[in-house]
N, C-alpha and C. Protein backbone atom coordinates (compact mmCIF):
# COMPACT_ATOMS: atom_id res chain seq x y z
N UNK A 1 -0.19 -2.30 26.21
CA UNK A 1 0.30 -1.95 24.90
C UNK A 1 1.12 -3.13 24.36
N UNK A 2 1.19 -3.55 23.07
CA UNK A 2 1.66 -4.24 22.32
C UNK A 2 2.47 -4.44 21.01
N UNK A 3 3.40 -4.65 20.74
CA UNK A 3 4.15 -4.55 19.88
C UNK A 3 4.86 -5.30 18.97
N UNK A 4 4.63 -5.26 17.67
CA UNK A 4 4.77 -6.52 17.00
C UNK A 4 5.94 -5.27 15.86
N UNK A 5 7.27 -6.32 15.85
CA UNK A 5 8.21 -5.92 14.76
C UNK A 5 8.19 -6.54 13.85
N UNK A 6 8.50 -6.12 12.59
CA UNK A 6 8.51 -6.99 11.01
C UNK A 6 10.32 -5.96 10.79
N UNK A 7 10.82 -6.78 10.97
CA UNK A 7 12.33 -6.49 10.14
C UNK A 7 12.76 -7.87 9.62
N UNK A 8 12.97 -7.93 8.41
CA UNK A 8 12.93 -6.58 7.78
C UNK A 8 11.83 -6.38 7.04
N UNK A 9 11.56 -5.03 6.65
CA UNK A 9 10.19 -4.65 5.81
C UNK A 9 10.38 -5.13 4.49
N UNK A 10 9.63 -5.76 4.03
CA UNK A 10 9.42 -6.23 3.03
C UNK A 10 8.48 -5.94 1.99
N UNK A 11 8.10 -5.80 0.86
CA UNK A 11 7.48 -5.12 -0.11
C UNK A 11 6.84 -6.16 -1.41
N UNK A 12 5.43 -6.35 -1.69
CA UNK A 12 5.61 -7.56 -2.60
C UNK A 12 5.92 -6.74 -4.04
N UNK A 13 6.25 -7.73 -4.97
CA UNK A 13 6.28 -7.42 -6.29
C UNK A 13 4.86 -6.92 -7.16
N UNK A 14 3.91 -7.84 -6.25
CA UNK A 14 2.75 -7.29 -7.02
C UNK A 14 2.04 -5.88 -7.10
N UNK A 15 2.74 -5.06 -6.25
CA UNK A 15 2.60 -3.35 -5.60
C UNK A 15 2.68 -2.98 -7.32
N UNK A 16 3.89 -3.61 -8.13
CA UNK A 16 3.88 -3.18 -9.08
C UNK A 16 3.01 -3.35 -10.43
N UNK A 17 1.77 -4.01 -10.17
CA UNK A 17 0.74 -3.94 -10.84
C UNK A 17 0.07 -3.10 -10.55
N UNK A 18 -0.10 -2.46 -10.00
CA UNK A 18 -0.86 -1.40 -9.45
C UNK A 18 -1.63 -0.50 -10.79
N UNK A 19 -2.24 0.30 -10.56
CA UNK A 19 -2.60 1.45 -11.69
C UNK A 19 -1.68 2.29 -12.04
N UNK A 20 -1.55 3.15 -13.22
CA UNK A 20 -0.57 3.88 -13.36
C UNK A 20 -0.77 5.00 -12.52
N UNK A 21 -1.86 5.76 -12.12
CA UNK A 21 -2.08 6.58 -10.66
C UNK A 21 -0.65 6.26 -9.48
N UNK A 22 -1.15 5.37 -8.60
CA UNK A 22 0.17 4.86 -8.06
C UNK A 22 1.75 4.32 -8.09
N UNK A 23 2.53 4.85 -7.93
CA UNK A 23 3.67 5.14 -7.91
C UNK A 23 4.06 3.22 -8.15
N UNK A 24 4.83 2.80 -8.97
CA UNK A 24 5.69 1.35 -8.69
C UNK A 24 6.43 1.07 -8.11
N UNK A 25 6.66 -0.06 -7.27
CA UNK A 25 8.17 -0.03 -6.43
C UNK A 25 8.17 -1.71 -6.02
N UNK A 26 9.09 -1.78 -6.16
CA UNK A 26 9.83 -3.29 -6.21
C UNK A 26 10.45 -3.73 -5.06
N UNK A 27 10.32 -4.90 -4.90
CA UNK A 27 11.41 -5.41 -3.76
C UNK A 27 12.76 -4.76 -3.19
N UNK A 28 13.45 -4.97 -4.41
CA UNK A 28 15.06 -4.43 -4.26
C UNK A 28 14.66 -3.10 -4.55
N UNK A 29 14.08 -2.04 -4.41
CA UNK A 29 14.35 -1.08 -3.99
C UNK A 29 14.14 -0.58 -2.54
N UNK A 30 13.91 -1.04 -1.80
CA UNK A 30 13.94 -0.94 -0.48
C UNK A 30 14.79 -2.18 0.47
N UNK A 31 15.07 -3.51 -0.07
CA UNK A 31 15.54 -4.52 0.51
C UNK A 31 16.72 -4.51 1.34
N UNK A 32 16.55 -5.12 3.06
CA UNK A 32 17.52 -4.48 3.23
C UNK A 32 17.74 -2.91 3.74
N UNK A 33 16.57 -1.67 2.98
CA UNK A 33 17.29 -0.80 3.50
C UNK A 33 16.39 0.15 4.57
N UNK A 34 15.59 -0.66 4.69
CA UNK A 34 14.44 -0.62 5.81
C UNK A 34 14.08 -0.69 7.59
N UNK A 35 13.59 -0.39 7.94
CA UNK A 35 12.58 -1.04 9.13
C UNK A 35 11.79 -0.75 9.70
N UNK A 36 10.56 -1.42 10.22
CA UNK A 36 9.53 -0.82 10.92
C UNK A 36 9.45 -1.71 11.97
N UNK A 37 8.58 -0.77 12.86
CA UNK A 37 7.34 -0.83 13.84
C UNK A 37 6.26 -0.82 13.93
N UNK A 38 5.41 -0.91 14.56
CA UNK A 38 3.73 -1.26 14.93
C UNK A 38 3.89 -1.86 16.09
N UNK A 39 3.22 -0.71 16.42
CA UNK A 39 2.79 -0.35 18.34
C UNK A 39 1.00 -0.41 18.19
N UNK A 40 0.63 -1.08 19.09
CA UNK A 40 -0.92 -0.93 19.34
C UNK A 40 -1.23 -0.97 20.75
N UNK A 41 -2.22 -0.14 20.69
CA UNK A 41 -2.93 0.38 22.27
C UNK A 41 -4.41 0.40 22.06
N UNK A 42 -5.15 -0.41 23.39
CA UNK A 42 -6.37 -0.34 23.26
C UNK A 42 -6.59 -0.26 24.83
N UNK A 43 -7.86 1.21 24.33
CA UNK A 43 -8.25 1.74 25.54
C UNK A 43 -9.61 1.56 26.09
N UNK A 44 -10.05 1.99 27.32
CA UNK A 44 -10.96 1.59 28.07
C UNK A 44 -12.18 2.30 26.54
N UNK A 45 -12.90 1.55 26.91
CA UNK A 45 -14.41 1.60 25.63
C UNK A 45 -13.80 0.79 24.49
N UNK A 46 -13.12 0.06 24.38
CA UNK A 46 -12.47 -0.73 23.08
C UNK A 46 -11.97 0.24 22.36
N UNK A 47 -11.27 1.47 22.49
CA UNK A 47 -10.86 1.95 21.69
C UNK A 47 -9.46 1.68 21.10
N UNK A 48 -9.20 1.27 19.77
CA UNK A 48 -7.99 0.70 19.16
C UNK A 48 -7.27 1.84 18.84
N UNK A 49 -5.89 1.90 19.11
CA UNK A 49 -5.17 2.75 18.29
C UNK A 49 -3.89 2.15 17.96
N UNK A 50 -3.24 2.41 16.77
CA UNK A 50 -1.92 1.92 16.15
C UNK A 50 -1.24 3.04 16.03
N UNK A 51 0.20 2.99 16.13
CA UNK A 51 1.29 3.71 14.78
C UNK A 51 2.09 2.50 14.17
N UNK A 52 2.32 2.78 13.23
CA UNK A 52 2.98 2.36 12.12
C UNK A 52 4.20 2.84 11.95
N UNK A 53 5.40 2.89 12.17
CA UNK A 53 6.56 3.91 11.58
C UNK A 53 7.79 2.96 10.97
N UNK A 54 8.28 3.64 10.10
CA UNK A 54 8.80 3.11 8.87
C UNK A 54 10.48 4.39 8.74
N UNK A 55 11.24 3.74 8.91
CA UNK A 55 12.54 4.20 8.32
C UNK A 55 13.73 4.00 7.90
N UNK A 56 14.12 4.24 6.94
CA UNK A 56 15.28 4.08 6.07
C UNK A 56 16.49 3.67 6.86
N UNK A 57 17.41 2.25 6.98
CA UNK A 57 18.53 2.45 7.51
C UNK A 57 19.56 2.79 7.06
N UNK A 58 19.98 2.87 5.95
CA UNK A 58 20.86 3.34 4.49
C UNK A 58 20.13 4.86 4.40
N UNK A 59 21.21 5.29 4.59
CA UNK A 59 20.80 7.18 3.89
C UNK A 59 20.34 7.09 2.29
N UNK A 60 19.63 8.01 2.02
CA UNK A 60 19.67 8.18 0.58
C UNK A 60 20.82 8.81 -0.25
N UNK A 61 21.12 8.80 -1.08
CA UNK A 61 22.47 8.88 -2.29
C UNK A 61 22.47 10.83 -2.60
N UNK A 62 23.52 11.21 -2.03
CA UNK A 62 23.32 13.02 -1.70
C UNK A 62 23.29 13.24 -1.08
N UNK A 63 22.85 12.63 0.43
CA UNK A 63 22.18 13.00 1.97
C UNK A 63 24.20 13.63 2.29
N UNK A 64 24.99 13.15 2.34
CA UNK A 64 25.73 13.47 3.01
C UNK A 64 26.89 15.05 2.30
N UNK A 65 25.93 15.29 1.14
CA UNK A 65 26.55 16.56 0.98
C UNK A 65 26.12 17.96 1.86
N UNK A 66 27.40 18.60 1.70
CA UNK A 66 27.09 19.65 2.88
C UNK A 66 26.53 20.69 2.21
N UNK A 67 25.63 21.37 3.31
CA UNK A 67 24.65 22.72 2.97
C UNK A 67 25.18 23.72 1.97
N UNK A 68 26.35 24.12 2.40
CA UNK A 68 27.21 25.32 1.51
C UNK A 68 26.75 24.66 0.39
N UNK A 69 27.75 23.14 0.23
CA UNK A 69 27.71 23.00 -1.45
C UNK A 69 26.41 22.71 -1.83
N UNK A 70 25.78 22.64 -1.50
CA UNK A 70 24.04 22.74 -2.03
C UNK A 70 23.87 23.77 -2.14
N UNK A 71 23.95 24.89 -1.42
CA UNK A 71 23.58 26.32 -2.14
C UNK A 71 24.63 26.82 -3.43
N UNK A 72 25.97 26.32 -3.07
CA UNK A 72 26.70 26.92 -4.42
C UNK A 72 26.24 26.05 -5.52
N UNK A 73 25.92 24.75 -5.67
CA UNK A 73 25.54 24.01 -6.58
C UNK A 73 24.16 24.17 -7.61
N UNK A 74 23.02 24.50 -6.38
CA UNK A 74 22.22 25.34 -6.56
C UNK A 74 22.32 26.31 -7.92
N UNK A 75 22.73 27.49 -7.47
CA UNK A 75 23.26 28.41 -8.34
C UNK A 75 23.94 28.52 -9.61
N UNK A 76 24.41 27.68 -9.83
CA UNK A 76 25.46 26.68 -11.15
C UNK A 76 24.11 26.47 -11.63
N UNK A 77 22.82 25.62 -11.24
CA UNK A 77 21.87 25.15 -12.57
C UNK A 77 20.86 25.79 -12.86
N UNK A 78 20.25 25.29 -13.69
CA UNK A 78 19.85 26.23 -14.50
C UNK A 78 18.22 25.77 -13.64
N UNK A 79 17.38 27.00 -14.20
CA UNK A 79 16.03 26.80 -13.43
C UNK A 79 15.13 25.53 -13.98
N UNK A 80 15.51 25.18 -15.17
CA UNK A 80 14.93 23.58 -15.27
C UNK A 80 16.13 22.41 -14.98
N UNK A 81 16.79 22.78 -14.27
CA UNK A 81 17.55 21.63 -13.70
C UNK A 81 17.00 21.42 -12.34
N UNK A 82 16.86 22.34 -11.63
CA UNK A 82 16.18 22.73 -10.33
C UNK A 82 14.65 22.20 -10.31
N UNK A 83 14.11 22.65 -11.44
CA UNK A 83 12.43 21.81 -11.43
C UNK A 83 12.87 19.99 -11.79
N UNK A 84 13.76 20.03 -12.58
CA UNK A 84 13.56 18.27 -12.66
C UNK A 84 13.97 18.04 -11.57
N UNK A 85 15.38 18.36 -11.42
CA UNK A 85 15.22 17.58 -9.07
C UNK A 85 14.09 17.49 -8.62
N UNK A 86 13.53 18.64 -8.62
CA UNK A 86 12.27 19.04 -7.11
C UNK A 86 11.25 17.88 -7.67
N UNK A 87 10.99 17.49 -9.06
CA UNK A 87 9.72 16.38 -9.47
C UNK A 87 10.26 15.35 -9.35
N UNK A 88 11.84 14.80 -9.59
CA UNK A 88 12.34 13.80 -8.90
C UNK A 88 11.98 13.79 -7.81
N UNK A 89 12.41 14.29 -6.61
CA UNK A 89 12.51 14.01 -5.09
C UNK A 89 11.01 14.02 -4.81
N UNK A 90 9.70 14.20 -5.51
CA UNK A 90 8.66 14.18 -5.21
C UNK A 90 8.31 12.81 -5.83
N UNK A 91 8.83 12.13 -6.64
CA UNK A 91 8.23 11.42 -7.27
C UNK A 91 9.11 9.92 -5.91
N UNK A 92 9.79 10.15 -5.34
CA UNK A 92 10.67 9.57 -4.66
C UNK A 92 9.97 9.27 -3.64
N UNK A 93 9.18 10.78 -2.66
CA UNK A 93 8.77 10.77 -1.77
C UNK A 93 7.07 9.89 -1.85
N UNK A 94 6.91 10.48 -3.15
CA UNK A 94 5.47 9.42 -3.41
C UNK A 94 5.88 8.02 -3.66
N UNK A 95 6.68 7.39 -4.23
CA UNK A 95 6.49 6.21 -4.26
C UNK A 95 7.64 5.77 -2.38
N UNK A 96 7.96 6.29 -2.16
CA UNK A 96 8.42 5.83 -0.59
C UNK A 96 6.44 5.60 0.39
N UNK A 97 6.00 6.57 0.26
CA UNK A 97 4.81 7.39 0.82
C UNK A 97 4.12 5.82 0.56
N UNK A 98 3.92 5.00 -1.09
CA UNK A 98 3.01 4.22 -1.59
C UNK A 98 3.46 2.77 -0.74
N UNK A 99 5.03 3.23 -0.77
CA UNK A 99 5.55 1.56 -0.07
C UNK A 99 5.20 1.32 1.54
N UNK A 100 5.24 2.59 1.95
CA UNK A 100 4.80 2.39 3.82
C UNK A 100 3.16 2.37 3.99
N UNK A 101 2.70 2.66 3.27
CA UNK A 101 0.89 1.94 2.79
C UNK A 101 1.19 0.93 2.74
N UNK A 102 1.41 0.20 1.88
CA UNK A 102 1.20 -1.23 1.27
C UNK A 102 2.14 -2.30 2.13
N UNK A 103 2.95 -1.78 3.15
CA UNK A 103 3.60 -2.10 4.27
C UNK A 103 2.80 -2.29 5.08
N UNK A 104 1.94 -0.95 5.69
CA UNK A 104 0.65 -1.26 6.93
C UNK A 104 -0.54 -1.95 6.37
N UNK A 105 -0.49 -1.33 5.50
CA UNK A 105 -2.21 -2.82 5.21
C UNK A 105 -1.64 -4.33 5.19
N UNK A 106 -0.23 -4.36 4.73
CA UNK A 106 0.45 -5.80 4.85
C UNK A 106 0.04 -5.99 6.39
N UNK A 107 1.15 -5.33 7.13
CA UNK A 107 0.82 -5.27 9.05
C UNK A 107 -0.22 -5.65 9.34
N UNK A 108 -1.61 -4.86 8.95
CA UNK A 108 -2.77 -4.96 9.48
C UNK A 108 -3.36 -6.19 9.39
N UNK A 109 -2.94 -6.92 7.92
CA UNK A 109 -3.61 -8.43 7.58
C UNK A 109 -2.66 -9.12 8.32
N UNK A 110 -1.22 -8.92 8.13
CA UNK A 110 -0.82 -10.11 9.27
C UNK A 110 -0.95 -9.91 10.83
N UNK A 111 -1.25 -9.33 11.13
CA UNK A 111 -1.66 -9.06 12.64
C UNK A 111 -3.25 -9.14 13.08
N UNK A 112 -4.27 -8.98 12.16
CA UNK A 112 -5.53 -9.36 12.07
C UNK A 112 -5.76 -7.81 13.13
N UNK A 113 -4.66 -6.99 13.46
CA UNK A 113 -5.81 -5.77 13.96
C UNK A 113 -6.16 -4.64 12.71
N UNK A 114 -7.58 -4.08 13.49
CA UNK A 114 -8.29 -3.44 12.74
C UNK A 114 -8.80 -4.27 11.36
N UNK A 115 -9.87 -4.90 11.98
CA UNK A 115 -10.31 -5.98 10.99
C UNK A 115 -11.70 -5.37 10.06
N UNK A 116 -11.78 -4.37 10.31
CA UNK A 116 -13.35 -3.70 9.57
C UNK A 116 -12.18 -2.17 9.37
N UNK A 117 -10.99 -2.16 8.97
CA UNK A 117 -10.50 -0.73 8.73
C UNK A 117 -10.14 0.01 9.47
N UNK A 118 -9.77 0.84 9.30
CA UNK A 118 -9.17 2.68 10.05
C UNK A 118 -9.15 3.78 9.57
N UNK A 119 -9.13 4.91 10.66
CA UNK A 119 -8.75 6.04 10.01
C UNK A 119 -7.95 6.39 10.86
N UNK A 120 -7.10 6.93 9.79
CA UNK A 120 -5.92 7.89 9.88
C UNK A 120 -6.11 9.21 10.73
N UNK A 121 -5.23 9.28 11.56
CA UNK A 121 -5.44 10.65 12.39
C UNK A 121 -3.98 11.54 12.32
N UNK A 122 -3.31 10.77 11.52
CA UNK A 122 -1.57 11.90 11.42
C UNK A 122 -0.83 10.65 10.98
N UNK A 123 -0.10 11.61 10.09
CA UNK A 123 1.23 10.73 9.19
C UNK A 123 1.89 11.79 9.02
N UNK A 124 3.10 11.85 9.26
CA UNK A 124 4.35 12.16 9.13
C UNK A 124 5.24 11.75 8.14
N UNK A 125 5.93 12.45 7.38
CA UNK A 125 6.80 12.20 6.39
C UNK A 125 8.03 12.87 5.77
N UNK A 126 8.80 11.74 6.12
CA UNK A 126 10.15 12.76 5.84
C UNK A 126 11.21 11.64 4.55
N UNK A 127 12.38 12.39 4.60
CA UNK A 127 12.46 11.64 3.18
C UNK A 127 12.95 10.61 3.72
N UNK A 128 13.54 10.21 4.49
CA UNK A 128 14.16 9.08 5.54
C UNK A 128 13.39 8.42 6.72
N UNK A 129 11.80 8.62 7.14
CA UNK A 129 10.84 8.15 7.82
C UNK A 129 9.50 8.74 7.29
N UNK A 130 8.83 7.46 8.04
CA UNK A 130 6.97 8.10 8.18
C UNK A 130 6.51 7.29 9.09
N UNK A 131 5.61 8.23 9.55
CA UNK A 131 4.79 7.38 11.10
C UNK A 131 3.00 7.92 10.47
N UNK A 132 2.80 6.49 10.78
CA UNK A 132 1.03 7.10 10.63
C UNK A 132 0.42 6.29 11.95
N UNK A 133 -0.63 7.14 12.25
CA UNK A 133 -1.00 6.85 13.61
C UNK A 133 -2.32 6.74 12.74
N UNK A 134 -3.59 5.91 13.75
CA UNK A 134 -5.25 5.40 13.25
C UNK A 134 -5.55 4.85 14.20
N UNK A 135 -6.58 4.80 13.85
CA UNK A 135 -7.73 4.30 15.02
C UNK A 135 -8.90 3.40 14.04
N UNK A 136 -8.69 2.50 14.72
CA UNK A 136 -9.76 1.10 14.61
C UNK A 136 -11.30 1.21 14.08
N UNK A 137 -11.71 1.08 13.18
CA UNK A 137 -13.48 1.11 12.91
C UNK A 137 -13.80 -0.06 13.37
N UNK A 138 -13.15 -1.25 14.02
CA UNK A 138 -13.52 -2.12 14.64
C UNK A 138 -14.58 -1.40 15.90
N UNK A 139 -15.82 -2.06 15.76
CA UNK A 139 -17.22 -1.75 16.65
C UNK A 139 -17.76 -0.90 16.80
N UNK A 140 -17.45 0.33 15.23
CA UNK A 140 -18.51 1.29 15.17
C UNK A 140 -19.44 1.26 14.80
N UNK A 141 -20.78 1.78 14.84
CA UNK A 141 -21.88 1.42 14.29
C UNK A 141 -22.63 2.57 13.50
């Protein structure tokens, strides 16, 4: 098994050309508050497998309020205050979700594994990590 670190994670600017489909995200929003891994294992029959995992070293901004006051706070707003959070924190989790992609396909080209692609067999996601695990299309036919 083998293991190659990239700290810190880094993100290009050009992510933000992207289509309007995909979420934008910039350097300085992650700079700094990052880090990953990439672990690879290859097994008897050439079989390739990676994870990828990616997590926040800076909490996010709120993380350290306590439960109570989230439920009394809760209650204080109003039911479209509650829907704009919940499409915030989704729109958060998608463009986090878009940056740890464009992180592993970074990985994958600078490491030259999985040179004909992968598939994904589990990703995990939380608002402070994600791990995606794959397997190699290197020498399928």
């Amino acid at each position: 098994m083998t293991a190659l670190r990239l700290v810190p994670f880094i993100f290009a600017v050009g992510l933000t050309a992207c289509s309007s489909s995909k979420p934008s995200i910039s350097d300085a929003d992650y700079a700094g508050q990052v880090r990953d891994s990439f672990t690879t294992e290859t097994r008897t029959g050439g079989l390739k497998l990676f994870t990828y995992k990616v997590w926040r070293t800076t909490p996010l901004v709120g993380k350290s309020e306590l439960p109570h006051q989230k439920r009394l706070d809760a209650k204080m707003k109003s039911r479209s205050e509650l829907i704009r959070e919940q499409r915030a924190r989704e729109r958060r989790i998608a463009q986090w979700e878009a940056a740890v992609e464009y992180g592993l396909k970074h990985t994958l080209e600078q490491s030259r594994y999985c040179k004909e692609g992968y598939i994904e067999l589990d990703r995990t996601v939380l608002d402070n990590e994600v791990m995606i695990r794959g397997e190699c299309r290197d020498g399928e036919e």
